[in-house]
N, C-alpha and C. Protein backbone atom coordinates (compact mmCIF):
# COMPACT_ATOMS: atom_id res chain seq x y z
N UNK A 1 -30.09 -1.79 -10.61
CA UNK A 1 -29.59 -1.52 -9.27
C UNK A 1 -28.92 -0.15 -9.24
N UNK A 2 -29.44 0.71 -8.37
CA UNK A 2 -29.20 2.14 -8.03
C UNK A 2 -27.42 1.94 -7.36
N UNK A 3 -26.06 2.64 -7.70
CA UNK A 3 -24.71 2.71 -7.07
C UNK A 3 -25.29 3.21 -5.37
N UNK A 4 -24.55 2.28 -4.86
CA UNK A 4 -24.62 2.82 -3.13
C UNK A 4 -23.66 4.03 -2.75
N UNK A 5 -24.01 5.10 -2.09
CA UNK A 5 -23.13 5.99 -1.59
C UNK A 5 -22.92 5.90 -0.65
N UNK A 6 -21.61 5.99 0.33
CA UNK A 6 -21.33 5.56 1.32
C UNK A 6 -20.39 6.60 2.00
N UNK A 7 -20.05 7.12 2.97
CA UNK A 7 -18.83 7.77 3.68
C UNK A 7 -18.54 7.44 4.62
N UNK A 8 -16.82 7.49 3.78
CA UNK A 8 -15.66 6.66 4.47
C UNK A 8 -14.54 7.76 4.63
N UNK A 9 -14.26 7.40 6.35
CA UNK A 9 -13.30 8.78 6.61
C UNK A 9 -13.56 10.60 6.70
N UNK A 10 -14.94 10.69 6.39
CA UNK A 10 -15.66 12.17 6.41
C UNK A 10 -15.89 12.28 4.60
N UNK A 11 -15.16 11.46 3.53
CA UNK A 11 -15.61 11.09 2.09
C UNK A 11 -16.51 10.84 1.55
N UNK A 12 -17.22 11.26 0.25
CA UNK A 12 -18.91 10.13 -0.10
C UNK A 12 -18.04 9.59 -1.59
N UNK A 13 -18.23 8.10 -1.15
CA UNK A 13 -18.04 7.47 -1.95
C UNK A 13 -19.24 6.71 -3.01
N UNK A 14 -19.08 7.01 -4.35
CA UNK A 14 -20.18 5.90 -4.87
C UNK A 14 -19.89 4.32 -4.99
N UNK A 15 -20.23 3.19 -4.53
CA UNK A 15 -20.16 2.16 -4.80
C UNK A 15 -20.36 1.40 -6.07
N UNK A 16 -19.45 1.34 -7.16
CA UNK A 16 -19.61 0.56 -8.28
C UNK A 16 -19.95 -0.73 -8.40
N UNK A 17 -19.47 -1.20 -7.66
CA UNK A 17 -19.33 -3.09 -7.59
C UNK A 17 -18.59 -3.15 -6.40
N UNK A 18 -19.13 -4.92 -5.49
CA UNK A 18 -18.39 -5.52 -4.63
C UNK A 18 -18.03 -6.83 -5.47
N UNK A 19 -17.04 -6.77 -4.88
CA UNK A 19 -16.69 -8.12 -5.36
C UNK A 19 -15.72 -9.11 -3.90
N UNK A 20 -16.33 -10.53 -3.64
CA UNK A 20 -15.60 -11.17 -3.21
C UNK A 20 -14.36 -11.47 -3.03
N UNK A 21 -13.34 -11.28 -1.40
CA UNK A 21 -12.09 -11.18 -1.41
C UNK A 21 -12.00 -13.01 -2.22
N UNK A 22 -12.83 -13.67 -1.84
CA UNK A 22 -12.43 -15.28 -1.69
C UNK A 22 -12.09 -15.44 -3.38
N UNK A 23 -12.83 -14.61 -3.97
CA UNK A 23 -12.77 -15.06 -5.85
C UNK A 23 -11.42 -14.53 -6.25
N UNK A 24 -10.46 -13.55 -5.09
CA UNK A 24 -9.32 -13.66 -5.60
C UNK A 24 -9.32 -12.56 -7.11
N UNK A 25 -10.41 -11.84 -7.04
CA UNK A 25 -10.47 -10.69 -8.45
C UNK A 25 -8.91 -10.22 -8.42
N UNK A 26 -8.34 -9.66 -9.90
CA UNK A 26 -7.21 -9.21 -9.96
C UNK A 26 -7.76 -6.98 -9.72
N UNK A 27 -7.11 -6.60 -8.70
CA UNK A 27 -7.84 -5.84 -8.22
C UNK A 27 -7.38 -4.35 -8.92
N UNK A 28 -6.25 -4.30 -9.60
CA UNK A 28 -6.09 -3.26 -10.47
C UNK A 28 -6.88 -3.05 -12.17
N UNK A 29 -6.88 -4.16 -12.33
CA UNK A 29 -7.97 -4.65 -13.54
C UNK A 29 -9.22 -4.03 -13.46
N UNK A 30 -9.81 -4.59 -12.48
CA UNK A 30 -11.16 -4.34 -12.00
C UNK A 30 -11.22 -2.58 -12.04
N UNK A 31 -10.38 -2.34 -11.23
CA UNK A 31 -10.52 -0.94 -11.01
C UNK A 31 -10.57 -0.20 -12.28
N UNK A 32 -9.72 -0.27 -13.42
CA UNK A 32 -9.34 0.52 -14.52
C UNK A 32 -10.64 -0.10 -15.68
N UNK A 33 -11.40 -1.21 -15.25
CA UNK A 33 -12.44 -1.29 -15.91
C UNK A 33 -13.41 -0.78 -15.24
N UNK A 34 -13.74 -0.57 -14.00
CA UNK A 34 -14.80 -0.18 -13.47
C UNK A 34 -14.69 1.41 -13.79
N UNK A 35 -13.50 2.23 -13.91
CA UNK A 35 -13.09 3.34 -13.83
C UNK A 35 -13.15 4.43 -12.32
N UNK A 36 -12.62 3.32 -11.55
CA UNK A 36 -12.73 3.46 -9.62
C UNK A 36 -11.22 4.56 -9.99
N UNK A 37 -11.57 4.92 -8.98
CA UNK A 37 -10.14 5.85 -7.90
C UNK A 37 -9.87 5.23 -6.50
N UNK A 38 -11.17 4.27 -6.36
CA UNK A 38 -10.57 4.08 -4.72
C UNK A 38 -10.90 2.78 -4.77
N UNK A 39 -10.53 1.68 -3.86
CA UNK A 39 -10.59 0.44 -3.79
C UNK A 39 -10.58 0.02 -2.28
N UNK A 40 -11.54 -0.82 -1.45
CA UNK A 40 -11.60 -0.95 0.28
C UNK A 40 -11.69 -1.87 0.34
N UNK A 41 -10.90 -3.01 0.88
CA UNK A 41 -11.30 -3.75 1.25
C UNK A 41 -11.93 -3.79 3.14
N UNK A 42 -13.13 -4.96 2.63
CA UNK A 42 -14.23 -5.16 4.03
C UNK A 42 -13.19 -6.24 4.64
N UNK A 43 -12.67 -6.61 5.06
CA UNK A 43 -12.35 -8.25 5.60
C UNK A 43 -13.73 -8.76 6.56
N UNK A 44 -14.23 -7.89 7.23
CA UNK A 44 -14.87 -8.80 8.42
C UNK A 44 -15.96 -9.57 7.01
N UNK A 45 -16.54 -8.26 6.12
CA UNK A 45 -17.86 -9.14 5.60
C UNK A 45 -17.15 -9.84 3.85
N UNK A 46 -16.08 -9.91 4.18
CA UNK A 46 -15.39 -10.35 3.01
C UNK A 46 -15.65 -9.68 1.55
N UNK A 47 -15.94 -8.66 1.33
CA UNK A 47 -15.69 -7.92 -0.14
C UNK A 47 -15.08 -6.49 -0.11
N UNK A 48 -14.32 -6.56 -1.43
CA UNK A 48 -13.83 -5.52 -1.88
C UNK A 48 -14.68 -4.44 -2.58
N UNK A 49 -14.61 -2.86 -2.66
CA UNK A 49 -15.32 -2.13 -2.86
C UNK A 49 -14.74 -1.40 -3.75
N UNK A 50 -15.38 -1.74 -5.09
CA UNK A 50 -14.65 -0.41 -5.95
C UNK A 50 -15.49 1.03 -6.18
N UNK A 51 -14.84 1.44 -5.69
CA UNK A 51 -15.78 3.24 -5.63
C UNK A 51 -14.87 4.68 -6.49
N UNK A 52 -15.88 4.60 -6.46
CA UNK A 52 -15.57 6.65 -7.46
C UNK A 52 -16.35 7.67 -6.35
N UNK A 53 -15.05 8.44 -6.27
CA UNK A 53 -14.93 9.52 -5.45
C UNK A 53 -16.50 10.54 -5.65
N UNK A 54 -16.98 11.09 -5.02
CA UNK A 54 -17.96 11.80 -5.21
C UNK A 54 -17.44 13.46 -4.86
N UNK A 55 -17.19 14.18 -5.63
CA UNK A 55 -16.98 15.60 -5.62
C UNK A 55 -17.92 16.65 -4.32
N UNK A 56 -17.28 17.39 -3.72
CA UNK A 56 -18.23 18.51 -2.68
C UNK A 56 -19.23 18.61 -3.55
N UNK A 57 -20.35 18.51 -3.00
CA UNK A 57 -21.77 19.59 -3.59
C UNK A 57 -21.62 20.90 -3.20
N UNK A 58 -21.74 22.03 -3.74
CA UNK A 58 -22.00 23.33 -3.56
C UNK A 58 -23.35 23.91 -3.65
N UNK A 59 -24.61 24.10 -2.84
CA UNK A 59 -25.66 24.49 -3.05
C UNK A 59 -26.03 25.74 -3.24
N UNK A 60 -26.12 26.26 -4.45
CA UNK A 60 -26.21 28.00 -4.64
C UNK A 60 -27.89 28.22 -5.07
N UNK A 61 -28.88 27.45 -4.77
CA UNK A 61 -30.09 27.67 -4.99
C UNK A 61 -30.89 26.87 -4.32
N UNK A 62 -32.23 27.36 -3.34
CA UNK A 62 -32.74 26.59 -2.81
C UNK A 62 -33.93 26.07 -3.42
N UNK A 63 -34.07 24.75 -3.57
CA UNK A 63 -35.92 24.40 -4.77
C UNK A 63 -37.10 23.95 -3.74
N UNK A 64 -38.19 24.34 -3.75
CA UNK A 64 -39.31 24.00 -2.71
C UNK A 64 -39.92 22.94 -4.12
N UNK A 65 -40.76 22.15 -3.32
CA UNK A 65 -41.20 21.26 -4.33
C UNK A 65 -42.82 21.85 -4.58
């Protein structure tokens, strides 16, 4: 399974893992094993999102295929 990228707030976040609010995960754990910086919770669709920040791209070369 390919990480989902997502932007949140004008941010691109990569998606590591969701995990269910209902399973009650201990959510600093998770994070420092997943090696996240950011953590969201969804309420409407019930999961938490542990994500790693995605850095600006800077494009200094254009590639034609």
């Amino acid at each position: 399974m390919l990480d989902q990228l997502n932007i949140i707030g004008g941010n691109m976040y990569k998606v590591k893992r969701k995990i269910r609010i209902d399973s009650q995960p201990i959510v600093e754990v998770w994070k420092k094993h997943l090696h996240c910086d950011k953590v969201f919770m969804n309420k409407k669709a019930g999961y938490y999102y542990f994500c790693e920040s995605v850095p600006d791209v800077e494009f200094t070369e254009e590639f034609s295929a």
